[in-house]
N, C-alpha and C. Protein backbone atom coordinates (compact mmCIF):
# COMPACT_ATOMS: atom_id res chain seq x y z
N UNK A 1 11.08 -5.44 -16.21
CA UNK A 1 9.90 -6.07 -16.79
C UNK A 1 10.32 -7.31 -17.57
N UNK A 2 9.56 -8.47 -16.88
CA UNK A 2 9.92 -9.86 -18.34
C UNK A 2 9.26 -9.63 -19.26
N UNK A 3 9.53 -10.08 -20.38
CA UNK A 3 8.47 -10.43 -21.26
C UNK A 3 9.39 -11.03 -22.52
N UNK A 4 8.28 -11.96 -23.22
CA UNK A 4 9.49 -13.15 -23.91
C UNK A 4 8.01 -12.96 -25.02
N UNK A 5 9.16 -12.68 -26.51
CA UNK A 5 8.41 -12.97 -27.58
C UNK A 5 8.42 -14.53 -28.16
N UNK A 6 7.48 -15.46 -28.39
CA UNK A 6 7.15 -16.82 -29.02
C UNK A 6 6.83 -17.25 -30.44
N UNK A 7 7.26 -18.01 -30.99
CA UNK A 7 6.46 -18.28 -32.10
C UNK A 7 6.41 -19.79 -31.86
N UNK A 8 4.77 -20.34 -32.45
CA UNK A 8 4.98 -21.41 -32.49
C UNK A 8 3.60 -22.25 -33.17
N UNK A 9 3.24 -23.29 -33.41
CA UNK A 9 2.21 -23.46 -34.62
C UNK A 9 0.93 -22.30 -33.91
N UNK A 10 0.44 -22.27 -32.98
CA UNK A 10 -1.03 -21.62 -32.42
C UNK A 10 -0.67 -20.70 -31.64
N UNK A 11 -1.58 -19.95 -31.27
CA UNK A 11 -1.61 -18.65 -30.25
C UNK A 11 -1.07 -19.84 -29.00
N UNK A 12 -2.37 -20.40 -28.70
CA UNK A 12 -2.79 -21.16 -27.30
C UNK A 12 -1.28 -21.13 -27.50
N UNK A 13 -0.75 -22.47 -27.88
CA UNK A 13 0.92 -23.00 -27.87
C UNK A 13 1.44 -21.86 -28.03
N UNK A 14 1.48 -21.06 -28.12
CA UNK A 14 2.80 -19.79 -27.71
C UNK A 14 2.79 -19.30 -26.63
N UNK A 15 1.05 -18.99 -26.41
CA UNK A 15 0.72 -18.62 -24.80
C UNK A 15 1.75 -19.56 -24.11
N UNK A 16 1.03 -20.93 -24.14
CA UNK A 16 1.77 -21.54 -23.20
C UNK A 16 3.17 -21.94 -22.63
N UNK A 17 3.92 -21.88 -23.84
CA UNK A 17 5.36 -21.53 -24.18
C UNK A 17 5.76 -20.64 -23.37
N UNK A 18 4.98 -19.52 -23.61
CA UNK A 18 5.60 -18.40 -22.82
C UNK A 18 5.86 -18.23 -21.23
N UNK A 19 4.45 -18.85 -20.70
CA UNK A 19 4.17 -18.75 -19.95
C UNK A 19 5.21 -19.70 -18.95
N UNK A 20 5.74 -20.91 -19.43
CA UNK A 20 6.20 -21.59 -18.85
C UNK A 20 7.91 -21.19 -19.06
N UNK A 21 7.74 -20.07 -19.70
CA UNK A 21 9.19 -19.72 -20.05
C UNK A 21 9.69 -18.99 -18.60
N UNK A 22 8.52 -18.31 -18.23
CA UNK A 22 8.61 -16.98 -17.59
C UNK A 22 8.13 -17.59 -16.11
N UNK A 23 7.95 -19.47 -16.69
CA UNK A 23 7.85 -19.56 -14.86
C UNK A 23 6.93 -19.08 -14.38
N UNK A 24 5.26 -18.31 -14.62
CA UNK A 24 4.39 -18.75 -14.15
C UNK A 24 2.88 -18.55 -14.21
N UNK A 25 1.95 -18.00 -14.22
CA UNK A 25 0.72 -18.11 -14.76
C UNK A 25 0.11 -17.52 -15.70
N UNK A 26 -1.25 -18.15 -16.55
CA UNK A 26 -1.46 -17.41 -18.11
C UNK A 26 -2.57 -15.85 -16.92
N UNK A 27 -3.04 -16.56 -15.68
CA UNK A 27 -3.57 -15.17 -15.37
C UNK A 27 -2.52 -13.68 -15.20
N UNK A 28 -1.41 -14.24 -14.15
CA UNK A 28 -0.42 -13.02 -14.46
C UNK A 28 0.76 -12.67 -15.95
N UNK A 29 -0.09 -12.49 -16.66
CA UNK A 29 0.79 -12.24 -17.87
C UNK A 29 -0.22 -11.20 -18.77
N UNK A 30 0.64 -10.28 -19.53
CA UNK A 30 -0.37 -9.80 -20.47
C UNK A 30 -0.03 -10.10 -21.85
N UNK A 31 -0.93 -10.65 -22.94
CA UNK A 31 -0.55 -11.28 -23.75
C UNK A 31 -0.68 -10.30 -25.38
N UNK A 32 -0.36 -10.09 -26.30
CA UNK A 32 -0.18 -9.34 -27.66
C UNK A 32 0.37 -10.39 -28.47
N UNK A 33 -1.04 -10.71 -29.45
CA UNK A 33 -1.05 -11.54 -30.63
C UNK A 33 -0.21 -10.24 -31.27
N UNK A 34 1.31 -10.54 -32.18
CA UNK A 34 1.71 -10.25 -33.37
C UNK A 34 1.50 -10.75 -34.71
N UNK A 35 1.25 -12.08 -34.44
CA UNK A 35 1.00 -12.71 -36.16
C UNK A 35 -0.20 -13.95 -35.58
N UNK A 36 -1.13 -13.93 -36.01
CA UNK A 36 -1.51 -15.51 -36.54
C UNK A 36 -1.25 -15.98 -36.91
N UNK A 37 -1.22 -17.47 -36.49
CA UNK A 37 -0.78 -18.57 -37.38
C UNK A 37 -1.94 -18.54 -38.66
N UNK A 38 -0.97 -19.40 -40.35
CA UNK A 38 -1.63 -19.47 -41.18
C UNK A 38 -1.47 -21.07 -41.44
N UNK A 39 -2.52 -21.44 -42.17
CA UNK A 39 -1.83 -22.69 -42.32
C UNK A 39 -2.23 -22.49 -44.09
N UNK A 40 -1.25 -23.07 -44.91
CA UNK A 40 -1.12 -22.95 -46.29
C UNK A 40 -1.71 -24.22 -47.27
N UNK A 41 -1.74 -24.23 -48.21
CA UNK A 41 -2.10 -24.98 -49.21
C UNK A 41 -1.39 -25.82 -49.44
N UNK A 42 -1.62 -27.42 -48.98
CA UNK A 42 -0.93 -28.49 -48.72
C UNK A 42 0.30 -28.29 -48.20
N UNK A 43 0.25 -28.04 -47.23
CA UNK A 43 1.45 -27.43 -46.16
C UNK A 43 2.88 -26.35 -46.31
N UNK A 44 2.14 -25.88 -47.65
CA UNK A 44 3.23 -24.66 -47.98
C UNK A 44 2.69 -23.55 -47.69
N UNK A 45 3.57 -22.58 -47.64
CA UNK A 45 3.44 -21.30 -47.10
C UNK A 45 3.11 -20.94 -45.63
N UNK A 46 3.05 -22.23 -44.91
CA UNK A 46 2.70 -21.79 -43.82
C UNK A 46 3.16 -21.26 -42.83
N UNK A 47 2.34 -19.73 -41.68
CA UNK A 47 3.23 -19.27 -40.80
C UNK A 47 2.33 -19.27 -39.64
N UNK A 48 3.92 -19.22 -38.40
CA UNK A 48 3.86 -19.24 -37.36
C UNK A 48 3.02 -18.55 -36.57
N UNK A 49 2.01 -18.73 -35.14
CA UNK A 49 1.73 -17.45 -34.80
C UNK A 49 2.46 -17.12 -33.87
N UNK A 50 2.73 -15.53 -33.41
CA UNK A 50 4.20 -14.85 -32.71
C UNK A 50 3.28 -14.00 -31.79
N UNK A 51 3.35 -14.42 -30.79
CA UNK A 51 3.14 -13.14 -29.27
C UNK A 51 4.23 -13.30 -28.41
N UNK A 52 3.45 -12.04 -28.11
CA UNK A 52 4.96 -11.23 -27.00
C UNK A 52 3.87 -10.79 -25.44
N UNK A 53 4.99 -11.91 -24.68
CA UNK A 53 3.71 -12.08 -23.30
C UNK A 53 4.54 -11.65 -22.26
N UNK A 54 3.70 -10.45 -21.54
CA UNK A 54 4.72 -9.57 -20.39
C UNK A 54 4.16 -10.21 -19.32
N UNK A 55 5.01 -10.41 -18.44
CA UNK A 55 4.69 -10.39 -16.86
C UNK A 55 4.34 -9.00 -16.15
N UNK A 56 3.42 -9.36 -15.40
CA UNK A 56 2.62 -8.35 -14.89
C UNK A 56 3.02 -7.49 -13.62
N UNK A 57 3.35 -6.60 -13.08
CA UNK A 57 3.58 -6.29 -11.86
C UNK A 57 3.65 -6.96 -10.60
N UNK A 58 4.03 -6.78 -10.13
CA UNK A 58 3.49 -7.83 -8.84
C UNK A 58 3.90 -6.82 -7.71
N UNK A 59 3.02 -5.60 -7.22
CA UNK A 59 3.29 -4.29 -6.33
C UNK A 59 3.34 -4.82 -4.79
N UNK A 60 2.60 -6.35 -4.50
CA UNK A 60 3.10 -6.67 -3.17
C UNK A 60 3.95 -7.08 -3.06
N UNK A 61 4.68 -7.98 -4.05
CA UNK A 61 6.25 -8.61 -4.35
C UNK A 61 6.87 -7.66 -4.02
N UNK A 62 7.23 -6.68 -4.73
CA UNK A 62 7.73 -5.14 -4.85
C UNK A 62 7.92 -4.93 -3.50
N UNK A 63 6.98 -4.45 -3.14
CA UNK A 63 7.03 -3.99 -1.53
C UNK A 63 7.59 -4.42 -0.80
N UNK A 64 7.33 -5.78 -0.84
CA UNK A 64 7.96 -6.31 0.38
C UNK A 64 9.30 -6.64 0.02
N UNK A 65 10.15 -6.50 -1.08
CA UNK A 65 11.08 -6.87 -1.29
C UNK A 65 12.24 -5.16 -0.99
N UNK A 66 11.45 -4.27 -0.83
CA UNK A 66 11.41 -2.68 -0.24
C UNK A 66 11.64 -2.89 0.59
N UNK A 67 10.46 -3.15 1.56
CA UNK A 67 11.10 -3.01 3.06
C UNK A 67 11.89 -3.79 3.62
N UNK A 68 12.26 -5.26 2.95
CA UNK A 68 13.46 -5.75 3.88
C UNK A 68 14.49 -5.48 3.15
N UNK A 69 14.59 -4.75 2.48
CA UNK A 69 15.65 -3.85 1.96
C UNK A 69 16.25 -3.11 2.57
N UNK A 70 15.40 -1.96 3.05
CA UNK A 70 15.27 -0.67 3.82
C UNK A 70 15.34 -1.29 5.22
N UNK A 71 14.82 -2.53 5.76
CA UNK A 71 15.05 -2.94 6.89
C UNK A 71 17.00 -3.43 7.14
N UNK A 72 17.37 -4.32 6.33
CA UNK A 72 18.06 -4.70 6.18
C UNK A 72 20.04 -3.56 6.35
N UNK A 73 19.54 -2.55 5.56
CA UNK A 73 20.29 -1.68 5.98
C UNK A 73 20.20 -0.79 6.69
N UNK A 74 18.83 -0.91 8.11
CA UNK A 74 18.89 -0.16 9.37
C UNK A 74 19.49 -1.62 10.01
N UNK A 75 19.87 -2.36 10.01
CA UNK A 75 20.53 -3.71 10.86
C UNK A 75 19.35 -4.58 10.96
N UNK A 76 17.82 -4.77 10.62
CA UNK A 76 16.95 -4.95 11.38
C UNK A 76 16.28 -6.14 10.31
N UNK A 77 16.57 -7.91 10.86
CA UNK A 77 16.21 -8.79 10.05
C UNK A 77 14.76 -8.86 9.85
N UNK A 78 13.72 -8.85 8.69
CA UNK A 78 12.77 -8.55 8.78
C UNK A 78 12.03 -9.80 8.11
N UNK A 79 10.50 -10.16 8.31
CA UNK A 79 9.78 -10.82 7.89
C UNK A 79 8.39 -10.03 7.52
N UNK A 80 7.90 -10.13 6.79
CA UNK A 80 6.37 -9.40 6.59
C UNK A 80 5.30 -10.57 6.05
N UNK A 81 4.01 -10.36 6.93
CA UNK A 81 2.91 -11.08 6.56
C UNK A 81 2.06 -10.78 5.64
N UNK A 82 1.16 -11.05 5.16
CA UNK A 82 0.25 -10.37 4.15
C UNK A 82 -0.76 -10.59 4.05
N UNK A 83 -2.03 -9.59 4.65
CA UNK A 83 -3.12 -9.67 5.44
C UNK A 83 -4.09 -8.67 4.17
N UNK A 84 -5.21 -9.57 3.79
CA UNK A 84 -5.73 -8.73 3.10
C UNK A 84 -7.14 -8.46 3.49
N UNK A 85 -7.39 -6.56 3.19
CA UNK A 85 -8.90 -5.78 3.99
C UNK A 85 -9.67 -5.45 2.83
N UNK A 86 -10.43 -5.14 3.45
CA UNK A 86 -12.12 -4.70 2.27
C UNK A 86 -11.16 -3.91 0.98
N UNK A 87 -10.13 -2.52 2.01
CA UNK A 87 -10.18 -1.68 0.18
C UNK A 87 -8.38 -1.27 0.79
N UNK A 88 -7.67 -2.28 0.92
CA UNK A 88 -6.66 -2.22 1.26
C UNK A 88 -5.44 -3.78 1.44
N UNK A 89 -4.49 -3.72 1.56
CA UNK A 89 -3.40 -4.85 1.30
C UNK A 89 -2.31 -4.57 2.78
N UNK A 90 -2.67 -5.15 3.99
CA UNK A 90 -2.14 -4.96 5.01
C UNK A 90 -0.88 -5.74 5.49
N UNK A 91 0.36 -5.03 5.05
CA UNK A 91 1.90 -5.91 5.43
C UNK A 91 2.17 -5.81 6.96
N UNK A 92 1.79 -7.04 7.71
CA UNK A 92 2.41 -6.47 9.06
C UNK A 92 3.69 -7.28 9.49
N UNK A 93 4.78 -6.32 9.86
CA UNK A 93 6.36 -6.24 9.71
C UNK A 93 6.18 -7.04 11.46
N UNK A 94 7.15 -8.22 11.01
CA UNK A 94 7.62 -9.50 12.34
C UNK A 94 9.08 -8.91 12.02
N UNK A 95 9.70 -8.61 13.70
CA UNK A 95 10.98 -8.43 13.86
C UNK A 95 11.38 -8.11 15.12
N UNK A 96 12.56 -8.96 16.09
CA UNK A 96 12.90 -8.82 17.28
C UNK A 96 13.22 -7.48 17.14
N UNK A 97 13.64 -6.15 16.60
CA UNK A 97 13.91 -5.44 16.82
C UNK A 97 13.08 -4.66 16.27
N UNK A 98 11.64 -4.86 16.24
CA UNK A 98 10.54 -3.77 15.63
C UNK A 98 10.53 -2.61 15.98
N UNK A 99 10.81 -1.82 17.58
CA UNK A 99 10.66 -0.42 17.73
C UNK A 99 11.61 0.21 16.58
N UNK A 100 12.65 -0.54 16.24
CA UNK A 100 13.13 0.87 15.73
C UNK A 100 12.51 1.16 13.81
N UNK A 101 11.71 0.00 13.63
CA UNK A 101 10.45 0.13 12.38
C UNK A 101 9.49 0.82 12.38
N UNK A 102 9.44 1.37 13.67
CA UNK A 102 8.30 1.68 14.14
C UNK A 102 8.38 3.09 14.25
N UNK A 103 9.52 3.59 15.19
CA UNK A 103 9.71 4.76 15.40
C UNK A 103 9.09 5.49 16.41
N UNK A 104 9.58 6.91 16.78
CA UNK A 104 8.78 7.33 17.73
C UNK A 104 7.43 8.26 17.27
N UNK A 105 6.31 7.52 18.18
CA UNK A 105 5.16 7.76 17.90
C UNK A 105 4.73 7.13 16.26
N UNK A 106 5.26 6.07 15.56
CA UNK A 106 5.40 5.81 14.50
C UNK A 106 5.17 6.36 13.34
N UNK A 107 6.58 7.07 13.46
CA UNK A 107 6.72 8.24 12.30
C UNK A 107 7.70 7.28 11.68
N UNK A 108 8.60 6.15 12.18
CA UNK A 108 9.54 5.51 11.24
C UNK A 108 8.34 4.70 10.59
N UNK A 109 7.45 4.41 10.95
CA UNK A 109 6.02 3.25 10.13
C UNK A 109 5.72 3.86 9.30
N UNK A 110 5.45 5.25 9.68
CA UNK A 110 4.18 6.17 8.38
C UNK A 110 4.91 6.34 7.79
N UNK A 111 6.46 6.82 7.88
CA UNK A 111 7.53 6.93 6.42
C UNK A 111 7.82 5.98 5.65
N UNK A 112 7.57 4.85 6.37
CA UNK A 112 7.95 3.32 5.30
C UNK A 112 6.23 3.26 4.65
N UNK A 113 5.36 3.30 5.10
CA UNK A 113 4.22 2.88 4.41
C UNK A 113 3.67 4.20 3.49
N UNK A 114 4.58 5.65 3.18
CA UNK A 114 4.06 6.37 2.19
C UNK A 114 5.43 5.79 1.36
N UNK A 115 6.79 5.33 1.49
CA UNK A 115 7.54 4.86 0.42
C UNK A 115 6.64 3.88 -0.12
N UNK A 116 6.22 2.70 0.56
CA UNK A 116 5.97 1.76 0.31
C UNK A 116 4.81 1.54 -1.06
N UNK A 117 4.12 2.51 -0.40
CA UNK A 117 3.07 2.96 -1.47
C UNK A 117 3.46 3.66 -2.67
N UNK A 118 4.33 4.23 -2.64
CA UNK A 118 5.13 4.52 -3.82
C UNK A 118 5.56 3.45 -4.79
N UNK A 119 6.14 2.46 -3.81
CA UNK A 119 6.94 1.64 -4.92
C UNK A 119 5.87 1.04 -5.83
N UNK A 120 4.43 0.39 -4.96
CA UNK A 120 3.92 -0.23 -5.16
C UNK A 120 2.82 -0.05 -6.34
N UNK A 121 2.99 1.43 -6.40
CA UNK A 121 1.89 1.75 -7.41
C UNK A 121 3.06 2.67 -8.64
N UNK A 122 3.87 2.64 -8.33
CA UNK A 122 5.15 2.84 -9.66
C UNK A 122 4.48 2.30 -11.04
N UNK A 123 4.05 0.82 -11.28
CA UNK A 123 4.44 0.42 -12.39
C UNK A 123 2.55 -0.46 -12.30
N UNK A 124 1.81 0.40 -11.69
CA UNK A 124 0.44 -0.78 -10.89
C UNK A 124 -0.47 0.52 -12.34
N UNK A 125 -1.58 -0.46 -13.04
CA UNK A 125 -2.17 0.45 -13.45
C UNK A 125 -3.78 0.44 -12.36
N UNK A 126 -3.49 -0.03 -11.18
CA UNK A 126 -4.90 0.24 -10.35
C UNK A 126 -4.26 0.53 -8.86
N UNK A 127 -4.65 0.98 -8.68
CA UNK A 127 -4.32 1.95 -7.39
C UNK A 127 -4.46 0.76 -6.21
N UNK A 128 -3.11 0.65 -5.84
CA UNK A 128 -2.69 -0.60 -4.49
C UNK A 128 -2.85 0.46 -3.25
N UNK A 129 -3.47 0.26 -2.27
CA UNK A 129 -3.84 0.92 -1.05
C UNK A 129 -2.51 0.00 0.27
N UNK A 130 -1.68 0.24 0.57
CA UNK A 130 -0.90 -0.63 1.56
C UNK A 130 -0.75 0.05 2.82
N UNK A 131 -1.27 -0.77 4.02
CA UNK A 131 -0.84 0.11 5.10
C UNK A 131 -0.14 -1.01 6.09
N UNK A 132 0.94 -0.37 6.29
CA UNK A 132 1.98 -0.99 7.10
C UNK A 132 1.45 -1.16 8.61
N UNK A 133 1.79 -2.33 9.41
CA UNK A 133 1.18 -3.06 10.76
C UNK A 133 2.27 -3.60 11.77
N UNK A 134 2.72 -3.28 13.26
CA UNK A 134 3.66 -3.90 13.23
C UNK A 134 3.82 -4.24 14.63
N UNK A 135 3.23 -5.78 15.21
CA UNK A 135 2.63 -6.43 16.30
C UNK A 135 1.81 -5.25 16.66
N UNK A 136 0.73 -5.38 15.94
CA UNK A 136 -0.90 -4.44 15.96
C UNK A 136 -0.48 -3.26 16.53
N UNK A 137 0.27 -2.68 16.17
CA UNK A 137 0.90 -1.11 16.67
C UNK A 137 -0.55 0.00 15.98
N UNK A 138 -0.98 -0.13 15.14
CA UNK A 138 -1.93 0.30 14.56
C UNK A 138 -2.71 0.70 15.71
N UNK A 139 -3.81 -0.67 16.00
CA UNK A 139 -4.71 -0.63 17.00
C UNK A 139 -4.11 0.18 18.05
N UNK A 140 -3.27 -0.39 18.67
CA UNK A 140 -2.44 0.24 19.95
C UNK A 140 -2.80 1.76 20.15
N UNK A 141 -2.04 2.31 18.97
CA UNK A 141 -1.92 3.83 18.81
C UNK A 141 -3.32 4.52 18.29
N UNK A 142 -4.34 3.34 17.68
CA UNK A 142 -5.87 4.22 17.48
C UNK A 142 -6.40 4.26 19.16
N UNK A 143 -6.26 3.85 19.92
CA UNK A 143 -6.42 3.78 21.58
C UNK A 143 -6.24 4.32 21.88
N UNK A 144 -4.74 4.78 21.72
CA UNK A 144 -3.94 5.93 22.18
C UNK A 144 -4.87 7.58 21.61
N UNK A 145 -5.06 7.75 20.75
CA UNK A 145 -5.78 8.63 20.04
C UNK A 145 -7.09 8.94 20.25
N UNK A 146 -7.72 8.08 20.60
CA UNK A 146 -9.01 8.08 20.93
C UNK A 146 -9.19 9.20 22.58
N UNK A 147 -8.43 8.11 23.28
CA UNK A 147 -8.25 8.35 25.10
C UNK A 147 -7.52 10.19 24.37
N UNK A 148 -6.84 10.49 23.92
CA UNK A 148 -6.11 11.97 24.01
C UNK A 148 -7.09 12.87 23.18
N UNK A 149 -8.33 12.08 22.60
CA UNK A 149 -8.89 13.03 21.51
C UNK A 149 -10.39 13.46 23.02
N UNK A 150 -10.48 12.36 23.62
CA UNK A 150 -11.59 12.67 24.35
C UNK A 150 -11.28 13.42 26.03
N UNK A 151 -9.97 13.36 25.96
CA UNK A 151 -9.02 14.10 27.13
C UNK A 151 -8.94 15.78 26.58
N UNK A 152 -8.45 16.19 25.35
CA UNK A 152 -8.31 17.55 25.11
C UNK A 152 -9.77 17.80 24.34
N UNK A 153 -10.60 17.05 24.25
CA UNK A 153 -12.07 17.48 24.44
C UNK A 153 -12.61 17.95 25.62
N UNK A 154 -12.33 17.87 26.26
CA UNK A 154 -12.90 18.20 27.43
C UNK A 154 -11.80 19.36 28.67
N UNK A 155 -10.55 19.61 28.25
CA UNK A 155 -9.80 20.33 28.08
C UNK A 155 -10.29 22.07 27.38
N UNK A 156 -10.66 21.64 26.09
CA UNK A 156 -10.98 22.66 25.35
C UNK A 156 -12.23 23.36 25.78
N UNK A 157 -13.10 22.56 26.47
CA UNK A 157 -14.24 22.75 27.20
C UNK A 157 -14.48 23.29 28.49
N UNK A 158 -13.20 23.10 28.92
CA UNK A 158 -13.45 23.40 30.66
C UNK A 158 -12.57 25.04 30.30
N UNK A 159 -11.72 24.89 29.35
CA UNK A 159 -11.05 26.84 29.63
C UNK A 159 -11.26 27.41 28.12
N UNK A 160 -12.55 26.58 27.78
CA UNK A 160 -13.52 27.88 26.42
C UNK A 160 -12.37 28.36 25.60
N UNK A 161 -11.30 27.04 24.95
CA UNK A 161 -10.42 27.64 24.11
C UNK A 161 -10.21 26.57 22.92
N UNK A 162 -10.00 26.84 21.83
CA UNK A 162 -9.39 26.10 21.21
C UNK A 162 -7.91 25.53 21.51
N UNK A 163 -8.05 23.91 21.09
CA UNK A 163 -6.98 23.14 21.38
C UNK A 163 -6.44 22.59 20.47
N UNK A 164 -4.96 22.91 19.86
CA UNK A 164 -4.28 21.79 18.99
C UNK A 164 -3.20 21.10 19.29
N UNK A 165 -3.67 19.77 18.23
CA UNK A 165 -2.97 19.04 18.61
C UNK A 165 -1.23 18.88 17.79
N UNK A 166 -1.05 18.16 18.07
CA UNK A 166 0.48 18.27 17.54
C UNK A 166 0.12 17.29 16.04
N UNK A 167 1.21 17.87 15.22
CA UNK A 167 1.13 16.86 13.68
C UNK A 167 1.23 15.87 13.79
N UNK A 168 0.24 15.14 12.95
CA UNK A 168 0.09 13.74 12.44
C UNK A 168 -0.17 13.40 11.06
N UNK A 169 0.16 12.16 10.61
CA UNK A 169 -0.53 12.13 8.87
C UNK A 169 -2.23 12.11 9.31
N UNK A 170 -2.60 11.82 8.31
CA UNK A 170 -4.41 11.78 7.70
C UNK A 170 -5.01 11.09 8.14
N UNK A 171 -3.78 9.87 8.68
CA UNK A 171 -4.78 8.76 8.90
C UNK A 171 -4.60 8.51 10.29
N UNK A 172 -3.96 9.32 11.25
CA UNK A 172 -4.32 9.85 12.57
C UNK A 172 -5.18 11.01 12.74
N UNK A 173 -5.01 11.71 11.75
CA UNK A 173 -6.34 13.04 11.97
C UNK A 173 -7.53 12.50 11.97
N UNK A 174 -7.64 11.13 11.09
CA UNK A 174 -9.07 10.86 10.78
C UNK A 174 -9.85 10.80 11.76
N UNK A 175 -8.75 9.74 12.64
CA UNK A 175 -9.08 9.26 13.89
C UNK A 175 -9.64 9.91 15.12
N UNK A 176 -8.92 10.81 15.36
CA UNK A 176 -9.47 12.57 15.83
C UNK A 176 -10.38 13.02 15.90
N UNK A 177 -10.97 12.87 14.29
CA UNK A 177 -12.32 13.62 13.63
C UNK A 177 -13.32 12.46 13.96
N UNK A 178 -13.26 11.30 14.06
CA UNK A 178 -14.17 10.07 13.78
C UNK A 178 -14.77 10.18 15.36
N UNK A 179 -13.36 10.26 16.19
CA UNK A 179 -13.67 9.99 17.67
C UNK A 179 -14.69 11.07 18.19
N UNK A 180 -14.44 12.26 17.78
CA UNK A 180 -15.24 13.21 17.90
C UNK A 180 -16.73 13.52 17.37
N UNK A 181 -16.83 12.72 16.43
CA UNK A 181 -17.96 13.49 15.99
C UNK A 181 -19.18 13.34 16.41
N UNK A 182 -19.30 12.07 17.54
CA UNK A 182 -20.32 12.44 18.01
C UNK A 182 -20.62 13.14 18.95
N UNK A 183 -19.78 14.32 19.74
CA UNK A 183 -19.55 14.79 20.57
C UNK A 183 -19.45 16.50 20.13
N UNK A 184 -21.53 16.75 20.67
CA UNK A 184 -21.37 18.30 19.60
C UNK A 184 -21.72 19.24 20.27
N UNK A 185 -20.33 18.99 21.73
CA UNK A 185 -20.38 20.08 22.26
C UNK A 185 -18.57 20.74 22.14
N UNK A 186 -18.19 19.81 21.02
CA UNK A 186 -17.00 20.71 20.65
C UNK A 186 -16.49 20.47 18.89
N UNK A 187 -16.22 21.19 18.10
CA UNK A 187 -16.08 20.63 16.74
C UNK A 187 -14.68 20.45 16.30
N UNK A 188 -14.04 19.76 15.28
CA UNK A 188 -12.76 19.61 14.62
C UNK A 188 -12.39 20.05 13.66
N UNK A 189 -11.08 20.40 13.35
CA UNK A 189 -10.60 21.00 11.89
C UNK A 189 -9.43 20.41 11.52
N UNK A 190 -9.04 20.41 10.74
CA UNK A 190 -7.31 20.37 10.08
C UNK A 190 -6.79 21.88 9.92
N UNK A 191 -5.65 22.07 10.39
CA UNK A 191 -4.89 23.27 9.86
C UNK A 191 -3.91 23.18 9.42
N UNK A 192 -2.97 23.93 8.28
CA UNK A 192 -1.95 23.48 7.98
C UNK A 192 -1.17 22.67 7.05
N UNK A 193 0.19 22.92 6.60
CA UNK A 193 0.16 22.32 5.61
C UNK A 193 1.11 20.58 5.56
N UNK A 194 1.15 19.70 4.61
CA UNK A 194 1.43 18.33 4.82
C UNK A 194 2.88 18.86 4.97
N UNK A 195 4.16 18.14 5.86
CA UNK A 195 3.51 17.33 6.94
C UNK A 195 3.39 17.48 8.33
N UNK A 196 3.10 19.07 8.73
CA UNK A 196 3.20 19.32 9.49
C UNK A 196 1.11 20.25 9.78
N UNK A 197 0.40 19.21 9.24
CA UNK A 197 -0.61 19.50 9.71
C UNK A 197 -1.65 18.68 10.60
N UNK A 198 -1.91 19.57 11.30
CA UNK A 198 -2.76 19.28 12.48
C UNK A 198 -4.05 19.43 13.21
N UNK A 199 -4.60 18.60 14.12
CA UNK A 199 -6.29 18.59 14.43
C UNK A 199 -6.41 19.90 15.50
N UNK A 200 -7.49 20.73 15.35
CA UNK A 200 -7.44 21.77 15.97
C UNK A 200 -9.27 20.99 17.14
N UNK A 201 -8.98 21.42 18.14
CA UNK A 201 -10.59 20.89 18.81
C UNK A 201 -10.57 22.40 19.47
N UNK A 202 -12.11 22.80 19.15
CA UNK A 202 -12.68 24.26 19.90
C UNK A 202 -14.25 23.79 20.59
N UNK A 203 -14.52 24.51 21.30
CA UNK A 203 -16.19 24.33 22.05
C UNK A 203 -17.04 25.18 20.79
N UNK A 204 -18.14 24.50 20.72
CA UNK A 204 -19.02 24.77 19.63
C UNK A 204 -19.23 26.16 19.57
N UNK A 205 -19.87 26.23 21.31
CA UNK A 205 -20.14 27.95 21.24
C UNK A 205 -19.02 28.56 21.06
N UNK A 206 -18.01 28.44 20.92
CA UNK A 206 -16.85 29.63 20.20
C UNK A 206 -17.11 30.04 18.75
């Protein structure tokens, strides 16, 4: 954490002091008046005013300074963009050697984007939402999910059994549940515990 205590004739002028101490804006900083300035009786007695101005988090800095970290010592030179959504902060990872960021069935992605989220809300007092992207692997694999959610729908339907699927995080189950729901001739569940839980599809009449 920076943060640089000032004194100097005014608040403002200490703010600004500070601010330029620390290299860079009065919005990212948090500021704590310690003293007002006084000014004295024909210029005696007079004192300084003293704040102490922190720099603020910066949880996408953070992050991304994470994963080409973590990239860096799988061999894998990394670049990240920074794409921002309605209720979320979307890093999508540029790299000639992306599969192996990616992982199979991108379980190396979903493990970097629950660290990631870690780091990012460490020291955040508002909750940073980050989901990792990597040449639209996202989309790709909601496709993928969709086509297998409406394949063992109809699976589960033709031999009157419940069908599960293999583990995924939450935010492939969702996908599961979303694809399905308008389709109410079979219903969805979660079973199981994190991280080995999974979408169950059965025919209604069961």
């Amino acid at each position: 954490m920076k943060q640089v205590t000032i004194s100097s004739k005014s608040v403002e002028e200490a703010i600004q002091e500070a601010v330029a101490q620390l290299q860079t804006s009065e919005d990212k900083v948090e500021v704590s008046i310690l003293e007002e300035s006084k000014k004295g009786f024909l210029g005696l007695g007079s004192k300084p005013a003293v704040v102490q101005v922190t720099l603020k988090p910066d949880p996408i800095g953070e992050s991304i300074q994470f994963l080409k970290s973590v990239a860096s010592k799988m061999g894998v030179e990394l670049s990240v963009e920074v794409l921002e959504d309605e209720d979320a902060t979307i890093l999508n990872l540029v790299s000639e050697k992306i599969a192996i960021l990616i992982g199979k069935r991108g379980q190396t992605l979903n493990s970097l984007q629950y660290l990631t989220n870690l780091v990012a809300n460490k020291s955040s007092n508002e909750y940073q939402r980050i989901i990792l992207d990597a040449e639209n692997y996202r989309e790709r694999r909601k496709e993928t999910l969709e086509r297998l959610a409406h394949r063992l729908a109809s699976k589960a339907l033709k031999i009157n059994k419940k069908v599960s699927l293999e583990p995924m995080p939450s935010m492939e189950r969702k996908i599961i549940h979303m694809t399905l729901k308008s389709n109410h001739k079979v219903q969805t569940s979660s079973e199981g515990s994190e991280p080995h839980r999974r979408v169950i599809i059965k025919p209604t009449s069961m």
